[in-house]
C-alpha atoms as a PDB file:
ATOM      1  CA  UNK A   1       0.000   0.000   0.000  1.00  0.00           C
ATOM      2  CA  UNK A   2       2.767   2.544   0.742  1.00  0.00           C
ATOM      3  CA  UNK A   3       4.195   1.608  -3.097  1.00  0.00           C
ATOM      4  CA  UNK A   4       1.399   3.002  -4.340  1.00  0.00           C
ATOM      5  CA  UNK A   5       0.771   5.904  -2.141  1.00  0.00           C
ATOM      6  CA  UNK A   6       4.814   7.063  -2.739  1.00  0.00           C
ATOM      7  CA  UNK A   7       4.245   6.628  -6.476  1.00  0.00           C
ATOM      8  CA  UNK A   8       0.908   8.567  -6.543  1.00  0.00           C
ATOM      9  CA  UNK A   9       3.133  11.419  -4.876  1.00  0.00           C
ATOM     10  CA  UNK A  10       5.668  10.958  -7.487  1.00  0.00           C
ATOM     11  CA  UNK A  11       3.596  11.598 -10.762  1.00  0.00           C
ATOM     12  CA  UNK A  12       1.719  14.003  -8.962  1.00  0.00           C
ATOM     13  CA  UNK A  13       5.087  16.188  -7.968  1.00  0.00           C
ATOM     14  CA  UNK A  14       6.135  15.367 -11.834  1.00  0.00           C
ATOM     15  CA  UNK A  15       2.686  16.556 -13.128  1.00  0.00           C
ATOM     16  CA  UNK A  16       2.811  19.702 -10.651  1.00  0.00           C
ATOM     17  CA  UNK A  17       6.641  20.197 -12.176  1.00  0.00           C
ATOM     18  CA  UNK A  18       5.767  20.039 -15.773  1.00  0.00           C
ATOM     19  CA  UNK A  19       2.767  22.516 -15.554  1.00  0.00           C
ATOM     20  CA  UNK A  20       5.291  25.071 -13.664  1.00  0.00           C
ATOM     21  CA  UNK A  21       7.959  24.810 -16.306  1.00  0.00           C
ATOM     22  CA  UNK A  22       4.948  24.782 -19.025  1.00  0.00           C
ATOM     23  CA  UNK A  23       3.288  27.710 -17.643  1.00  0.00           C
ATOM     24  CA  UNK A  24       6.456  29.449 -17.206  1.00  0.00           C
ATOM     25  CA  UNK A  25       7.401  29.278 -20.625  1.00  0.00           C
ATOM     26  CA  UNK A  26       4.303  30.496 -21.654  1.00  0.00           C
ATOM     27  CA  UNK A  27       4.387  33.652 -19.842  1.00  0.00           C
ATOM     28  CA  UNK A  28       7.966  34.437 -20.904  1.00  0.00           C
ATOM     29  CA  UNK A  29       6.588  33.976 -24.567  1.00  0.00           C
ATOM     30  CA  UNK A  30       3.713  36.296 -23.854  1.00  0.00           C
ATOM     31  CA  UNK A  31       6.138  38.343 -22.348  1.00  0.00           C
ATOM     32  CA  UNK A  32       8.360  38.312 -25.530  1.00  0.00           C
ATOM     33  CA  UNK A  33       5.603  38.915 -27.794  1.00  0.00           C
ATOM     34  CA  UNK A  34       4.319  42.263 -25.736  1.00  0.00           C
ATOM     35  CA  UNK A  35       7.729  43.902 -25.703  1.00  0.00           C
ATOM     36  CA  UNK A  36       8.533  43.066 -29.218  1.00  0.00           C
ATOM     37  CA  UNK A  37       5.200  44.181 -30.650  1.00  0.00           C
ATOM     38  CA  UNK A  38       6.314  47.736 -31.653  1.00  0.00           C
ATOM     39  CA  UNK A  39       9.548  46.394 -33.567  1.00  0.00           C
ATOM     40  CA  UNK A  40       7.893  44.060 -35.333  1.00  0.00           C
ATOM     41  CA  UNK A  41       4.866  46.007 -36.401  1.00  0.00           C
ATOM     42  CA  UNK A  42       7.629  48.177 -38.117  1.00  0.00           C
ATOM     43  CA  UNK A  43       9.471  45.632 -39.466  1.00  0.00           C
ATOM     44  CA  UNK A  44       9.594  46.031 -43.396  1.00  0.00           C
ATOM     45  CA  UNK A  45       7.227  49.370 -43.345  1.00  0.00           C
ATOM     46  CA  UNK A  46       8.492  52.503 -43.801  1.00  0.00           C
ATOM     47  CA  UNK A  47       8.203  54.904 -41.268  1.00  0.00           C
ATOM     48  CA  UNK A  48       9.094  58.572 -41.014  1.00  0.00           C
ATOM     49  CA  UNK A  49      11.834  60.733 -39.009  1.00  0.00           C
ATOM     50  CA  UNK A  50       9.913  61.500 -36.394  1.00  0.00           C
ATOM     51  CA  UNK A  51       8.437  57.836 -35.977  1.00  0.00           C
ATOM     52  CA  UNK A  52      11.941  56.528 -35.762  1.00  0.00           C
ATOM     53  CA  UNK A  53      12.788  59.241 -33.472  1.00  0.00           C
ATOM     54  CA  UNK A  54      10.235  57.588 -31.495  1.00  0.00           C
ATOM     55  CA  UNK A  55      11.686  53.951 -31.737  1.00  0.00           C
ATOM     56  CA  UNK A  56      15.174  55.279 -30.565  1.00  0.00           C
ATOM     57  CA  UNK A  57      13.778  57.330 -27.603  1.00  0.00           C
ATOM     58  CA  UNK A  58      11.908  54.032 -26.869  1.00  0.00           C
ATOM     59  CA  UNK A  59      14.668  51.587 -27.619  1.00  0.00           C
ATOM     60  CA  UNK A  60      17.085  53.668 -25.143  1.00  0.00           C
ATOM     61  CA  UNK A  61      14.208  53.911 -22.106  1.00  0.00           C
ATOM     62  CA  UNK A  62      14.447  49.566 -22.633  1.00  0.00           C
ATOM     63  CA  UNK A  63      17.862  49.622 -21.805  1.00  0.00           C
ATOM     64  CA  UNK A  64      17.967  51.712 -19.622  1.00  0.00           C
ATOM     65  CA  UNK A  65      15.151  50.305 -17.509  1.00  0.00           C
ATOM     66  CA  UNK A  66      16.688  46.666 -18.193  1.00  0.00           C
ATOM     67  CA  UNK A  67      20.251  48.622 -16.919  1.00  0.00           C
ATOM     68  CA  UNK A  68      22.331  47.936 -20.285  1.00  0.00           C
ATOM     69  CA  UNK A  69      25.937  49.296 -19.352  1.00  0.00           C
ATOM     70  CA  UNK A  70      27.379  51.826 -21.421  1.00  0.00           C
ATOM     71  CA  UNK A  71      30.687  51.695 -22.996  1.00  0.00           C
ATOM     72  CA  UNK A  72      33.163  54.595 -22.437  1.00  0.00           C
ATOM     73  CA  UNK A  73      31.895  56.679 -25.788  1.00  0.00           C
ATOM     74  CA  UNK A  74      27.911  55.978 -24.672  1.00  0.00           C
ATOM     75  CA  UNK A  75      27.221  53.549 -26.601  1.00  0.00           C
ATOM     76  CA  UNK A  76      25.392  50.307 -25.064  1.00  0.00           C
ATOM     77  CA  UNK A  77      26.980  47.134 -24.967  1.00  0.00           C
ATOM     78  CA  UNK A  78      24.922  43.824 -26.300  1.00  0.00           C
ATOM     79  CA  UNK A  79      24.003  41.291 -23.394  1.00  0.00           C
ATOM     80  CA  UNK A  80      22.537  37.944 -23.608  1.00  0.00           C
ATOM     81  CA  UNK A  81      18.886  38.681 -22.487  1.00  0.00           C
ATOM     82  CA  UNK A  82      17.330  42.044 -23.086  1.00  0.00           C
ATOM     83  CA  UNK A  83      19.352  44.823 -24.679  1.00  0.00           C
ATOM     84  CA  UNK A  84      18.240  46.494 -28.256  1.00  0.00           C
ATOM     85  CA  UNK A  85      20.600  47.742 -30.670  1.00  0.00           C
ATOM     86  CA  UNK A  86      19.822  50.001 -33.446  1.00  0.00           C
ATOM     87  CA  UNK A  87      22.047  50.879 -36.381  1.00  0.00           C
ATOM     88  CA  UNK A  88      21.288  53.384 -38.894  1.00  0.00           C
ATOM     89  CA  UNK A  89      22.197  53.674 -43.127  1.00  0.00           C
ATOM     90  CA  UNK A  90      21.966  57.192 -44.312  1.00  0.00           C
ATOM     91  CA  UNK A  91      21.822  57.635 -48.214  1.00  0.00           C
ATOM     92  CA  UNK A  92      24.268  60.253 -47.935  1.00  0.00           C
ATOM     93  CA  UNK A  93      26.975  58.449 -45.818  1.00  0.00           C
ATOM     94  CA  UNK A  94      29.211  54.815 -46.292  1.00  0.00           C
ATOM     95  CA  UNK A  95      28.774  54.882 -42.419  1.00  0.00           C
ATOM     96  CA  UNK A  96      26.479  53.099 -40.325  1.00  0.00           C
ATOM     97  CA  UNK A  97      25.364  54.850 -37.469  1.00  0.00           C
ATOM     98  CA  UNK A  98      24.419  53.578 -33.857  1.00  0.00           C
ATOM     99  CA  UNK A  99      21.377  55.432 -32.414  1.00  0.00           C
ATOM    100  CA  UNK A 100      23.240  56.423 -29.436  1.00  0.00           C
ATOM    101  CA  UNK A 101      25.338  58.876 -31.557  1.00  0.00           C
ATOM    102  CA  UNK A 102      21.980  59.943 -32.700  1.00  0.00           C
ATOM    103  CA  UNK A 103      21.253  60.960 -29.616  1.00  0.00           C
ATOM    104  CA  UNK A 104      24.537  62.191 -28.467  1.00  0.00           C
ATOM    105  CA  UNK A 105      24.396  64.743 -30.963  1.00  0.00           C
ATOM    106  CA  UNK A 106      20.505  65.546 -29.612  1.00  0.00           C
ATOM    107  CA  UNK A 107      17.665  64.188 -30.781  1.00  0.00           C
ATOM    108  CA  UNK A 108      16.173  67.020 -31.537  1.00  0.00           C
ATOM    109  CA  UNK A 109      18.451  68.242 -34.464  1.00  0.00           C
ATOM    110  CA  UNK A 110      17.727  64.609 -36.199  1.00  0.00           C
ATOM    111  CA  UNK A 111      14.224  65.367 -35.738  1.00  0.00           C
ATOM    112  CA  UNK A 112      14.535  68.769 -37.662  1.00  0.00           C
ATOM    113  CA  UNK A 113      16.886  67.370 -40.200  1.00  0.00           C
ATOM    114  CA  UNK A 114      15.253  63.783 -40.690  1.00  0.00           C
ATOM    115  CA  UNK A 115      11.290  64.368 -39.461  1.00  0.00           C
ATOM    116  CA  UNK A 116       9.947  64.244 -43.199  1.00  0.00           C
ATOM    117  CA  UNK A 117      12.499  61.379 -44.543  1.00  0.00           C
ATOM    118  CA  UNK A 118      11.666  57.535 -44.371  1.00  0.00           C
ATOM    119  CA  UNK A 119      13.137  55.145 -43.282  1.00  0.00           C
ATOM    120  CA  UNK A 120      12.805  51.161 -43.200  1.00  0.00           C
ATOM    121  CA  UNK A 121      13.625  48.496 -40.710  1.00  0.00           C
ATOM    122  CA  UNK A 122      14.984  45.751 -42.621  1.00  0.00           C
ATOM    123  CA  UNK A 123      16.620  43.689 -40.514  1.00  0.00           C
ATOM    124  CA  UNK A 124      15.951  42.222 -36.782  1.00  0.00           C
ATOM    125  CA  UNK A 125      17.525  40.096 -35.102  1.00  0.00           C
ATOM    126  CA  UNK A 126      16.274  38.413 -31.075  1.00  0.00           C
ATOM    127  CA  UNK A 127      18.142  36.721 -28.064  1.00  0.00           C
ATOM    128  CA  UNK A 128      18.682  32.813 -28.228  1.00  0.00           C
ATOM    129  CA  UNK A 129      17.544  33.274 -24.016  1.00  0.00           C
ATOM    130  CA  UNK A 130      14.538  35.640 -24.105  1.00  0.00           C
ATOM    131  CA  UNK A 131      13.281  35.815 -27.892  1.00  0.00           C
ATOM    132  CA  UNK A 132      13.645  39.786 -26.810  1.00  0.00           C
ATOM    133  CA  UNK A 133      14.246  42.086 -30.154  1.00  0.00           C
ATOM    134  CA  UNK A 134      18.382  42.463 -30.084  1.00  0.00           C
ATOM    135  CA  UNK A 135      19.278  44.277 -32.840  1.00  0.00           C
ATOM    136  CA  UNK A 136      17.758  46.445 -35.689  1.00  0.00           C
ATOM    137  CA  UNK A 137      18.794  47.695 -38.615  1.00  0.00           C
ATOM    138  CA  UNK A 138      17.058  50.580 -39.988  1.00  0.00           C
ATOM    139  CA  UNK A 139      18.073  52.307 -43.793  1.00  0.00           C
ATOM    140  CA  UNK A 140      16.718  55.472 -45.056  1.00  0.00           C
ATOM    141  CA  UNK A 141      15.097  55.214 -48.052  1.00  0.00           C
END
């Protein structure tokens, strides 16, 4: 009788084990999906200066809630979980830009210069750990 009782406490603590791991995995992916929603409704889409304005102010207010260290010139470094990086083509220039110079120089002279051009995300990129948006890769069009 005590066979049975210890193995009925074994497939129940297996059961119970399985649905926490399930349901854990599921609310990271919901997770995942919610904080990647406004990258990947831009993905592909062009968008205009002051929209991707937008997208960098946002971007940087991630890593910095999510504490992303800086480098010594400002620029944040890529971790394993939950940091974004942006980089930027300009038709004008060989160069491709990091936001964070972007905003070094102030945000508010790319909006003057750039709030009328478009641009297009054409590349993204997500962490093996956290399915998080890692990288993007805008180009202005």
């Amino acid at each position: 009788m005590k066979k049975y009782i210890i193995l009925a406490i074994i497939v129940i603590v297996a059961v119970c084990s399985i649905s926490y791991v399930y349901a854990n995995y599921r609310i990271n992916n919901i997770q995942a999906g919610d904080n990647n929603k406004i990258y990947t409704d831009i993905y592909n889409k062009e968008i205009t200066g002051n929209e991707f304005a937008s997208i960098i102010n946002k971007s940087i207010d991630k890593n910095e809630q999510n504490k992303v260290q800086k480098d010594d010139k400002g620029f944040y470094f890529e971790n394993d979980t939950n940091s974004i990086i942006i980089e930027v083509k300009f038709k004008d220039s060989e160069n491709i830009f990091r936001t964070e110079s972007i905003t070094n120089n102030g945000i508010e002279n790319f909006i003057k210069l750039y709030a009328n051009f478009k641009f297009k995300c054409t590349k993204i990129e997500y962490h093996n750990k956290t399915n998080y948006v890692s990288y993007l890769y805008f180009e202005e069009i």
